[in-house]
Protein backbone atom coordinates (compact mmCIF):
# COMPACT_ATOMS: atom_id res chain seq x y z
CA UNK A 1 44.48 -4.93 44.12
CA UNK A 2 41.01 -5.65 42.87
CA UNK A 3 37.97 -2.82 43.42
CA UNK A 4 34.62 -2.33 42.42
CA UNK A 5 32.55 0.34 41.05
CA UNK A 6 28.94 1.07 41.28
CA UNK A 7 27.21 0.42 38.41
CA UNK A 8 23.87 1.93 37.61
CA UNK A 9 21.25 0.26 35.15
CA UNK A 10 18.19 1.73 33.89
CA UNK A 11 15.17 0.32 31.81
CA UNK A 12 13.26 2.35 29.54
CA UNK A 13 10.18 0.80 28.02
CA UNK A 14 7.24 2.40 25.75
CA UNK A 15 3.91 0.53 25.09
CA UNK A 16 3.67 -1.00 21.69
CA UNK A 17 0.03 -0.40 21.10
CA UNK A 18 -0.28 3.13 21.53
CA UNK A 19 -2.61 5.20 20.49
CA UNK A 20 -5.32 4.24 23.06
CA UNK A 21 -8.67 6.32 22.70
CA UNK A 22 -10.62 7.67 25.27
CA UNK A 23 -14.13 7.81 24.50
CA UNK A 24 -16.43 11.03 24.68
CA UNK A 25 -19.39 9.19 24.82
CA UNK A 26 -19.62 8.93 28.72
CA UNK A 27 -17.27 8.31 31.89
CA UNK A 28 -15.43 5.40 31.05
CA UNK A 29 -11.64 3.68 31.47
CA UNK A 30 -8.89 3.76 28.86
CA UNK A 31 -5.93 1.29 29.54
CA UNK A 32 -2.83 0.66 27.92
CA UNK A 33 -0.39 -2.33 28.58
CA UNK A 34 3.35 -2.69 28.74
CA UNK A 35 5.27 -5.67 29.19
CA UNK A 36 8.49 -5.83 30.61
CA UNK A 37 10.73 -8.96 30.57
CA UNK A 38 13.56 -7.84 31.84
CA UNK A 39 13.98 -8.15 36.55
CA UNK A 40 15.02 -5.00 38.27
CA UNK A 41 14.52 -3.62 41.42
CA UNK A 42 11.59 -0.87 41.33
CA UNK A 43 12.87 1.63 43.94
CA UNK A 44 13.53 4.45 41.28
CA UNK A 45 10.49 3.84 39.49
CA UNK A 46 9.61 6.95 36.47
CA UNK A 47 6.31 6.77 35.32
CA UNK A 48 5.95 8.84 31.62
CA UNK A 49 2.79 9.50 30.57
CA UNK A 50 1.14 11.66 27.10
CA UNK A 51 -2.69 12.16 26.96
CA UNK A 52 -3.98 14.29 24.42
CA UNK A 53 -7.79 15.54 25.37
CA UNK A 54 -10.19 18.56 25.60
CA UNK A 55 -10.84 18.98 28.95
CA UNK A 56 -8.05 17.85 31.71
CA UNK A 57 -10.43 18.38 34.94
CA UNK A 58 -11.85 14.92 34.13
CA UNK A 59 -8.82 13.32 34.27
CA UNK A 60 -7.93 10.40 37.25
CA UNK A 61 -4.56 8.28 36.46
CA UNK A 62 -3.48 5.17 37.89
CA UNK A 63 -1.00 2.52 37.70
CA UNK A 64 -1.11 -1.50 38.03
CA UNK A 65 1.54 -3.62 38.47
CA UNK A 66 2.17 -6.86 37.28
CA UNK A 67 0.62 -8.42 40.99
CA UNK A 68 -2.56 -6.43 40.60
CA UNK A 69 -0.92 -3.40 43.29
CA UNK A 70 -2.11 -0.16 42.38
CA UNK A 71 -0.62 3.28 42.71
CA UNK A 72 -2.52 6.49 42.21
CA UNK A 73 -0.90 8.49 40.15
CA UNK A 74 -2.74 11.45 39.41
CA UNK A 75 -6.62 13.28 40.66
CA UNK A 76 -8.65 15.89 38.56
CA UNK A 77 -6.68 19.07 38.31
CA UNK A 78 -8.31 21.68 40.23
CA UNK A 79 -10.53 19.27 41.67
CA UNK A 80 -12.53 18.87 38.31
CA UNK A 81 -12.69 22.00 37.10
CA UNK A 82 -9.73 22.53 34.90
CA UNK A 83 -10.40 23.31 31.29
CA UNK A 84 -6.86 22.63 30.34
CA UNK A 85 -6.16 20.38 27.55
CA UNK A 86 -3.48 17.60 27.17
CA UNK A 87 -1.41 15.83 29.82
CA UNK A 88 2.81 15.83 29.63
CA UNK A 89 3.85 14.33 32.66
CA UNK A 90 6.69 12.30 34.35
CA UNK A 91 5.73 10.72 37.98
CA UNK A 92 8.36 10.21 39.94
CA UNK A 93 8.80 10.04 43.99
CA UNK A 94 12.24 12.34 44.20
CA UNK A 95 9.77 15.42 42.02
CA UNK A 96 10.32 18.74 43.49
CA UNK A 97 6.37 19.37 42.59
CA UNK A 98 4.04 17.69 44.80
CA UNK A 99 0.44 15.94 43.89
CA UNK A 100 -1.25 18.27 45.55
CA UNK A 101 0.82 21.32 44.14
CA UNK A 102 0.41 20.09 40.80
CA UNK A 103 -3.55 19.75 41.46
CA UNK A 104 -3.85 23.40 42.24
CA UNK A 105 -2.60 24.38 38.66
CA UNK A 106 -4.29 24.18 35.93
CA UNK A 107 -2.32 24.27 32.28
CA UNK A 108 -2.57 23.01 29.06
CA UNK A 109 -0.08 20.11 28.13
CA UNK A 110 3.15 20.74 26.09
CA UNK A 111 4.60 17.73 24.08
CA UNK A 112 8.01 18.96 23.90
CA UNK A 113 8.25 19.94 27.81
CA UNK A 114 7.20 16.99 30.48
CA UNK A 115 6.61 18.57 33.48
CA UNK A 116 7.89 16.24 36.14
CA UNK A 117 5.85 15.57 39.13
CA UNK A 118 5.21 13.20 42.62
CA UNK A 119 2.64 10.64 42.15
CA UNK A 120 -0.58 10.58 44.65
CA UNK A 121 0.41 7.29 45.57
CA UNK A 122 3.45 5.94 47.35
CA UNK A 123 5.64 3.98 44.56
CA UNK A 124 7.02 2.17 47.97
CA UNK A 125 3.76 0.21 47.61
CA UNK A 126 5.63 -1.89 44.99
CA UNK A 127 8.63 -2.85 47.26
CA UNK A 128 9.75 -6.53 46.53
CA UNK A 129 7.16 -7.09 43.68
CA UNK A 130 8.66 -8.52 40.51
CA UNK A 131 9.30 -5.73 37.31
CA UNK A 132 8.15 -8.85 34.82
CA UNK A 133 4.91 -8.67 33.53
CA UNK A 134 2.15 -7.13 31.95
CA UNK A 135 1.84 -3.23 33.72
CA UNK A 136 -1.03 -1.11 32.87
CA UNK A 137 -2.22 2.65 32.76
CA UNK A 138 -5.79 3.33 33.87
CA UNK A 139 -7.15 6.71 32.79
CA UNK A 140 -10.39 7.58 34.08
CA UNK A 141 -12.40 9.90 32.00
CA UNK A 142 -15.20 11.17 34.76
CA UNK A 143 -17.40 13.25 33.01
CA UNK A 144 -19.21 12.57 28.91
CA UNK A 145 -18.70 14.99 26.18
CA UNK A 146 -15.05 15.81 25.87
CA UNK A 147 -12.32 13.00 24.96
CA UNK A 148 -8.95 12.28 23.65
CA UNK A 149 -6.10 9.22 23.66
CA UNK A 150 -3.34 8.67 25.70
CA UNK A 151 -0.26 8.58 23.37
CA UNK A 152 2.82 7.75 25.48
CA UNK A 153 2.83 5.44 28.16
CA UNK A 154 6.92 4.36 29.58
CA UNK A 155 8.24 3.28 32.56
CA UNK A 156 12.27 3.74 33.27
CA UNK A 157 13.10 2.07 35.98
CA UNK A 158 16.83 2.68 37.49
CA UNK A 159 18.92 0.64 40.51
CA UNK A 160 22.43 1.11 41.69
CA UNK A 161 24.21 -1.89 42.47
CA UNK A 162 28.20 -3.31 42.63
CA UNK A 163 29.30 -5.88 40.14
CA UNK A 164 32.87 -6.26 39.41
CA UNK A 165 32.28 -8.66 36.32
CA UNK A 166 33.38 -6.66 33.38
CA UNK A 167 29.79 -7.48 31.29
CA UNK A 168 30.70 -4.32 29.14
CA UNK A 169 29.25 -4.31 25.83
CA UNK A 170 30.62 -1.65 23.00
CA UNK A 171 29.21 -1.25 19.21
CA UNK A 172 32.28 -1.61 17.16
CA UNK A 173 30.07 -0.74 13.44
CA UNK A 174 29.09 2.65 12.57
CA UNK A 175 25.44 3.93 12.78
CA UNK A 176 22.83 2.31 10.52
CA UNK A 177 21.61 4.01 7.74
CA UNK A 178 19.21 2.12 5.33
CA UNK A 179 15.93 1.72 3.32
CA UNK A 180 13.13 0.15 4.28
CA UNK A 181 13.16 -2.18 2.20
CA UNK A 182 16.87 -3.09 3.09
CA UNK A 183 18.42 -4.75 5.98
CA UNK A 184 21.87 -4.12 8.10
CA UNK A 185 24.30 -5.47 10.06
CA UNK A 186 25.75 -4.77 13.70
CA UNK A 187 29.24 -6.39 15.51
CA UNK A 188 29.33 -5.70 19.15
CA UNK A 189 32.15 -6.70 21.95
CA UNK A 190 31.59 -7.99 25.00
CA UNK A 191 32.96 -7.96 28.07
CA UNK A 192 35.18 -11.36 29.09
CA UNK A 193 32.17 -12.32 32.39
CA UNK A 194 29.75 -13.28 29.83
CA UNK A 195 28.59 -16.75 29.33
CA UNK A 196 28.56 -18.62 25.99
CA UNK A 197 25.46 -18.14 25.25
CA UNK A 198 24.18 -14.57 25.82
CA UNK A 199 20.48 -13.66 24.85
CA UNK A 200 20.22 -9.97 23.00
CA UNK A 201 16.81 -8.36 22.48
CA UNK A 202 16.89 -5.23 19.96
CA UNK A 203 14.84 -1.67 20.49
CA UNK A 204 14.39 1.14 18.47
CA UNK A 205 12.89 4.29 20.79
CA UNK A 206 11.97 1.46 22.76
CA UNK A 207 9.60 -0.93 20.69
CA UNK A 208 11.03 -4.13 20.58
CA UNK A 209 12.41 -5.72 16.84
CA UNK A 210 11.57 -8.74 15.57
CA UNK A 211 13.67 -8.35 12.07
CA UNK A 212 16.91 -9.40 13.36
CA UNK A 213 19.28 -13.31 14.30
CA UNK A 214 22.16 -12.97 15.55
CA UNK A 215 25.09 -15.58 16.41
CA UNK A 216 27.95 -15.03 19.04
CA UNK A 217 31.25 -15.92 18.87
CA UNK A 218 32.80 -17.17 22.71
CA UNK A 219 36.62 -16.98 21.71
CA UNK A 220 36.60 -13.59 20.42
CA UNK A 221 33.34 -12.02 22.18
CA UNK A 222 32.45 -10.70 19.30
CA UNK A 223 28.33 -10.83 18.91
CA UNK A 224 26.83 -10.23 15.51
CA UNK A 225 23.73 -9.04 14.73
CA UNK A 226 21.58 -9.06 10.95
CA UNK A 227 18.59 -7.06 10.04
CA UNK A 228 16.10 -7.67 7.68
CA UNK A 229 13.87 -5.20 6.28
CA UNK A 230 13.42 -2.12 8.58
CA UNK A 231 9.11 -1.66 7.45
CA UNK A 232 8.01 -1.98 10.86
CA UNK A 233 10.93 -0.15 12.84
CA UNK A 234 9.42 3.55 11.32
CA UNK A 235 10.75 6.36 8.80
CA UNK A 236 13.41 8.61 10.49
CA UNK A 237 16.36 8.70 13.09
CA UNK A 238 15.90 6.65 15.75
CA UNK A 239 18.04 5.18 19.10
CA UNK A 240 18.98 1.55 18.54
CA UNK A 241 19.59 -0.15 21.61
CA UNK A 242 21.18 -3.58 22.19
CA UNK A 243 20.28 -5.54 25.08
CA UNK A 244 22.45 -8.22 25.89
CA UNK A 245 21.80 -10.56 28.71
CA UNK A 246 23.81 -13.19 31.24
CA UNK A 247 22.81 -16.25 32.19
CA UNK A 248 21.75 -14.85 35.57
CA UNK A 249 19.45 -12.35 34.19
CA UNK A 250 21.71 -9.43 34.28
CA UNK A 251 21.35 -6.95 31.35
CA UNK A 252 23.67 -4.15 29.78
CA UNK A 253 22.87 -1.90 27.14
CA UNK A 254 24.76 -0.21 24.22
CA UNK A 255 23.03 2.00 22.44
CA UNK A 256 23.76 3.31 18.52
CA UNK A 257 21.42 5.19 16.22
CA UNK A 258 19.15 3.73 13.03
CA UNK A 259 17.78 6.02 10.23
CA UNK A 260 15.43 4.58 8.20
CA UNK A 261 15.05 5.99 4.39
CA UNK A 262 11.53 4.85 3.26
CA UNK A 263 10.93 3.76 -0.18
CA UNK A 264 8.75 6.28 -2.42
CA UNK A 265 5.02 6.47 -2.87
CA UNK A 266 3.21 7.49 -6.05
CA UNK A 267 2.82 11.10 -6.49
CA UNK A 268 -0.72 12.25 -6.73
CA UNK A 269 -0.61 14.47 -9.78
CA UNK A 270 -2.98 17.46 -11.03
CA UNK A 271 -3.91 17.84 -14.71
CA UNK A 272 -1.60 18.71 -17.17
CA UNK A 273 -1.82 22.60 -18.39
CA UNK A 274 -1.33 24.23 -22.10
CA UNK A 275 -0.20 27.30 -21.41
CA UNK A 276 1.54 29.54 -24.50
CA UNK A 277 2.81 26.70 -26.14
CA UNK A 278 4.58 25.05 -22.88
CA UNK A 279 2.69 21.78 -21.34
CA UNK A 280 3.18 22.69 -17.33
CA UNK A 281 3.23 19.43 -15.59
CA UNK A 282 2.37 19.20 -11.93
CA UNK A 283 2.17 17.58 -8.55
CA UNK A 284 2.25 17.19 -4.97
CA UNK A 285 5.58 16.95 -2.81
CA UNK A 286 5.99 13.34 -1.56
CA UNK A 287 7.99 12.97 1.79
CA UNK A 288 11.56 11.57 1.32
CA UNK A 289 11.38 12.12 -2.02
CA UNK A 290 14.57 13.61 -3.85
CA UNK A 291 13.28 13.93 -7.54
CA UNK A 292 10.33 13.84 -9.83
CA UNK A 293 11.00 11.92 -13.21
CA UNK A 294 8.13 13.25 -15.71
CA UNK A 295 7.62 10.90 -18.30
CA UNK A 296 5.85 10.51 -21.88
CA UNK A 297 4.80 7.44 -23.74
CA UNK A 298 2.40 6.77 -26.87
CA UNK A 299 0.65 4.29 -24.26
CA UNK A 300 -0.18 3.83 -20.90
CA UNK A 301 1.83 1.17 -20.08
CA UNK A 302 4.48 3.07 -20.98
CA UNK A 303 6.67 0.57 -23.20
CA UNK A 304 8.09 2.70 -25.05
CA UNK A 305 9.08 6.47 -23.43
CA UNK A 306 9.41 8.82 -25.74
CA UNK A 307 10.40 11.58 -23.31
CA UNK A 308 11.73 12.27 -20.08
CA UNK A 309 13.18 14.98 -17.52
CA UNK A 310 13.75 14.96 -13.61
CA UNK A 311 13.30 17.81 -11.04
CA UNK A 312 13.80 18.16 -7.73
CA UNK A 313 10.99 20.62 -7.42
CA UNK A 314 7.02 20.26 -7.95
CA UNK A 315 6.96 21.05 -11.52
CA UNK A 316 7.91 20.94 -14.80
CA UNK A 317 7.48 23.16 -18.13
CA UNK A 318 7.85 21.35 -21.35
CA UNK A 319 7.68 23.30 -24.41
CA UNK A 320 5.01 21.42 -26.82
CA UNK A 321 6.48 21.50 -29.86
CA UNK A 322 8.46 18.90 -28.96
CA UNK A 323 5.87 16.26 -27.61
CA UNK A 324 3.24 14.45 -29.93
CA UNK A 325 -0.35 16.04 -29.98
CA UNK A 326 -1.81 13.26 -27.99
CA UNK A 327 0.16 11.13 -24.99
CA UNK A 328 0.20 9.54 -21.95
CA UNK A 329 2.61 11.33 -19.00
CA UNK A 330 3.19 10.03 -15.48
CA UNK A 331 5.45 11.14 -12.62
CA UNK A 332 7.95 8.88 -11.38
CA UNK A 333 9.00 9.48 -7.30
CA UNK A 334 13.17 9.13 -6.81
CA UNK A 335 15.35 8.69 -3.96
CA UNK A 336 18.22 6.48 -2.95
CA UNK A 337 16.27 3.65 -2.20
CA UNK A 338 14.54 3.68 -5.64
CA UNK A 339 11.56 4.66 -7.69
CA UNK A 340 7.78 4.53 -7.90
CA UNK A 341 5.55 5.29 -11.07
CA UNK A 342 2.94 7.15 -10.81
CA UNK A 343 -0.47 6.35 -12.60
CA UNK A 344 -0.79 7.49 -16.29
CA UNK A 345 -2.61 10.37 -17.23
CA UNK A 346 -4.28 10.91 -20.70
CA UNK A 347 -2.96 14.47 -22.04
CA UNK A 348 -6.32 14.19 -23.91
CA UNK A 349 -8.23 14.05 -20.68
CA UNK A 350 -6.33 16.35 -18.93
CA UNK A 351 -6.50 19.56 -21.68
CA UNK A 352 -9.74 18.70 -23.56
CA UNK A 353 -12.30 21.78 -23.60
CA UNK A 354 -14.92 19.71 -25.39
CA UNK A 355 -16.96 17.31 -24.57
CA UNK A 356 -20.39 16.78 -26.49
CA UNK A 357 -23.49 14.10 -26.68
CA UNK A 358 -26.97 14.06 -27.02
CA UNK A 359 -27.61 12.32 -23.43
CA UNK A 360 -25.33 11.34 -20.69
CA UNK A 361 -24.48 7.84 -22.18
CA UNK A 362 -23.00 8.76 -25.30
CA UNK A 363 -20.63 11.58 -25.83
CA UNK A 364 -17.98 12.72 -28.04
CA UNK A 365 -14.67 14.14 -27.27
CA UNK A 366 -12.46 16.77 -29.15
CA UNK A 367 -9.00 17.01 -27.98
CA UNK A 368 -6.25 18.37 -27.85
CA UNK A 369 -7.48 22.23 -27.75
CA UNK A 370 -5.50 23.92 -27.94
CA UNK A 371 -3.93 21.82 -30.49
CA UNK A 372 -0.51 22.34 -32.70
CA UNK A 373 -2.40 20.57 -35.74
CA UNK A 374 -4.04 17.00 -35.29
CA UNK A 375 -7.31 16.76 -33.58
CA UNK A 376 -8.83 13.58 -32.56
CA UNK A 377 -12.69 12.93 -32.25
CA UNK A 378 -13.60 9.96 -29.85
CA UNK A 379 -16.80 8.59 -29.93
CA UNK A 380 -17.69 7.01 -26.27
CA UNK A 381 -20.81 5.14 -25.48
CA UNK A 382 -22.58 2.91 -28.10
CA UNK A 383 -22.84 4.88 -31.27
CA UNK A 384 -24.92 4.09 -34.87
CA UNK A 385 -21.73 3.28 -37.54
CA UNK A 386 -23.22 6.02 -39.74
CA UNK A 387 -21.07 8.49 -40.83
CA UNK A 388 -19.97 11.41 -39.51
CA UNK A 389 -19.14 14.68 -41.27
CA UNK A 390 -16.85 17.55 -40.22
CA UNK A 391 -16.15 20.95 -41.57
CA UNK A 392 -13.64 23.57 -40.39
CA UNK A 393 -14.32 26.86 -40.79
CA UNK A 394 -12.24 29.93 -40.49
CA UNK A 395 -12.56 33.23 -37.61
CA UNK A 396 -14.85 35.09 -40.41
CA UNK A 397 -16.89 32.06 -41.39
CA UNK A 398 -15.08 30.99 -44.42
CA UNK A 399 -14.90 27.16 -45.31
CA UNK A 400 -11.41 26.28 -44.79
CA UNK A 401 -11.73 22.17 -45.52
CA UNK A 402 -13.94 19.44 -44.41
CA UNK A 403 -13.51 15.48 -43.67
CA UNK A 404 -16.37 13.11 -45.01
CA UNK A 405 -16.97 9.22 -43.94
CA UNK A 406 -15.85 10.08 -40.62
CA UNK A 407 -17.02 6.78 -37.77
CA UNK A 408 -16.69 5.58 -34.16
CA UNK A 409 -14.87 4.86 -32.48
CA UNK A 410 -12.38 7.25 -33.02
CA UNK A 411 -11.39 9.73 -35.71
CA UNK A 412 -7.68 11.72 -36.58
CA UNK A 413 -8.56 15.13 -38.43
CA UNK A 414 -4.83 16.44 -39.47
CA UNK A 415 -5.19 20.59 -39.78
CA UNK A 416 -2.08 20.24 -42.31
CA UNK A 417 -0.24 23.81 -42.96
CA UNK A 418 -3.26 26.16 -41.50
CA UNK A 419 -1.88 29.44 -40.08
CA UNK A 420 -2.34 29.76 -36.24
CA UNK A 421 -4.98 31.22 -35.27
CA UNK A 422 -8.99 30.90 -34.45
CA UNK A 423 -10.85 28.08 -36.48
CA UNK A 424 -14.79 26.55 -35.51
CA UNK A 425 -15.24 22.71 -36.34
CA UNK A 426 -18.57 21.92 -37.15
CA UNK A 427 -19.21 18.50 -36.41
CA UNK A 428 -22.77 16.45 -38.10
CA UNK A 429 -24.39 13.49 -38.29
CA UNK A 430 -27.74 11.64 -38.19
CA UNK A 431 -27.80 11.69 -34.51
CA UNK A 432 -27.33 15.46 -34.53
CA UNK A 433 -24.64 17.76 -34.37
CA UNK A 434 -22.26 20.54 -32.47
CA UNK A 435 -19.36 23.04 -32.87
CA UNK A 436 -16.32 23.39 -31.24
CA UNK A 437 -14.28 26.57 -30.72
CA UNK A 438 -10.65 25.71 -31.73
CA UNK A 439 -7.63 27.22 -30.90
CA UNK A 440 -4.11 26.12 -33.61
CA UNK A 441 -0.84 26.92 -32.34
CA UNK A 442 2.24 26.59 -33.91
């Protein structure tokens, strides 16, 4: 024979334009909308708030329904004076803690532990009002000087009912698992009492997607669903819920779980380091991030690498005998949803000791120092095209060699078969002159 079976549907919707500050300045009212679309009866209604702020005792909450009805949720703790902070808190009629229980305490909040509580207010007061529309939250802050936001505003609304249409809906693909950057695909079956033309709206954690079309097929049930790019829908594991909808309004949920990989940012990198004859490359850990890709190039726009090694950790050691004495490096962020170059760094910049002028317009720069035998001089600001002459000497003083006819903008003094060691380059000119304290590895 035929039978029914209660069915019981729930509705869980967060605000989209969370969060919503609450100003220190002076008593004032914070609100936060939420729009439901979807008609259910409100006799179970859950009201979930989250308000982060420094003093609790100032606190008044209420709610407003799509017809303007409003229910109180919440008074001052401790009738003002409770220097708690935050606000973690479920309202719900069937609460074993009472309002006026929960005013007598005084605690600070606890985002990973609602504390579920009875509303001042009767939800009762919403009997036979319709659940579509725009609902707000209406925090009071009653006092100036300490403030906050509220960060989590839901309402989850549940009804019992008996329906003996089989309006079943089932995810027949596997969780999604993509890139940002990347879309995805979803096949679900429905039950045989749907219509031909069923409407679907798409959450994830509750926010409503907009990346998605989908196209049903009546003969086989079979709905399925495309995704675009994911860049709104968040980094991270999240609950992917399908909404599908009859022609009477009737809605059933399946639910299936998204991870979104995001794309990699640049690394921010520090200066490159010459330490005992290694070049120690470094830089900060980027979130979702698998490897760092160092690179080297004779240029910044790096057409031409001329080395390259990958770590998964936060540095790298590169022994500099086997790089050029002046280079450009970057570091390159990897994961599986591809890679992002950094910005070039000068090896010059980055290791230079010496940096000399006669004002702060013009200067000249020595580099690299330590060096494993070519120096460059590079003449910055606007310069006289005189020439420039250069001696090296040795640790005791002794004249080692020299370089005559030496001019901007730039100037390549090769050390040649020098032993390592201590060496002073004396550098001269008709706009004056300085010495520089070298240091020659090899």
């Amino acid at each position: 024979g035929e039978f029914t079976t209660a069915d019981r549907s729930c509705l869980l919707r967060r605000s989209g334009v969370l969060p919503v500050p609450i100003d220190a300045a002076g008593p004032n009212d914070a609100v936060v909308t939420l729009d439901l679309t979807g008609e259910i009866d409100l006799a179970s209604l859950e009201v979930i708030v989250g308000i982060e702020h420094s003093f609790i005792g100032d606190l008044s909450i209420r709610l407003r329904s799509p017809a303007g009805t409003e229910v109180e949720l919440m008074r001052p703790p401790l009738e003002g004076a409770c220097a708690g902070t935050d606000l973690y808190l479920i309202f719900a009629a069937d609460a074993a803690v009472s309002a006026s229980e929960f005013s007598e305490t005084c605690n600070d909040g606890n985002a990973a532990q609602y504390r579920t509580v009875q509303p001042v207010g009767a939800f009762s007061a919403l009997t036979g009002e319709s659940s579509r529309g725009t609902w707000q939250l209406l925090v009071s802050d009653n006092a100036a000087d300490d403030g906050g936001a509220i960060t989590d505003f839901r309402l989850r609304i549940c009804e019992d009912g008996v329906d003996a249409r089989d309006l079943a809906v089932e995810v027949l693909t596997p969780s999604i698992v993509a890139c940002s950057n990347e879309g995805g695909s979803a096949r679900l079956q429905l039950g045989p009492d749907f219509d031909a033309s069923p409407l679907l709206r798409v959450e994830a954690d509750g926010q409503p997607l907009d990346n998605y079309t989908f196209g049903y097929d009546a003969a086989t049930r079979l709905l399925d669903v495309e995704f675009s790019a994911w860049t709104f829908a968040g980094a991270g594991t999240q609950e992917l819920s399908f909404i599908v909808m009859a022609a009477d309004g009737t809605e059933r949920r399946a639910v299936n779980t998204l991870t979104v990989i995001p794309t990699p940012t640049a690394a921010d990198a520090f200066a490159a380091r010459l330490v005992n004859g290694n070049y120690l490359f470094r830089w900060r850990a980027v979130d979702a991030v698998t490897d760092y890709r160092v690179q080297v190039s004779a240029d910044p726009s790096f057409a031409d690498t001329l080395y390259e090694d990958q770590t998964a950790g936060r540095q790298l050691i590169v022994p500099a005998a086997g790089l050029p004495d002046s280079f450009y490096w970057r570091v390159v962020t990897v994961n599986v949803c591809g890679s992002f170059p950094g910005t070039a760094r000068d090896i010059a910049q980055d290791i230079s000791t010496a940096t000399h002028g006669p004002d702060t317009v013009r200067a000249v720069d020595v580099f690299p120092n330590p060096t494993h035998g070519v120096l460059t001089l590079r003449w910055r600001g606007d310069w006289p095209s005189e020439p420039v002459h250069a001696i090296l000497y040795g640790p005791t003083g002794q004249r080692v060699t020299d370089w005559a006819e030496l001019r901007p903008p730039s100037a390549t003094l090769n050390l040649g078969s020098l032993p390592a060691g201590v060496y002073y380059l004396r550098v001269s000119g008709a706009s004056g002159g300085f010495t520089e304290r070298l240091l020659l590895l090899r």
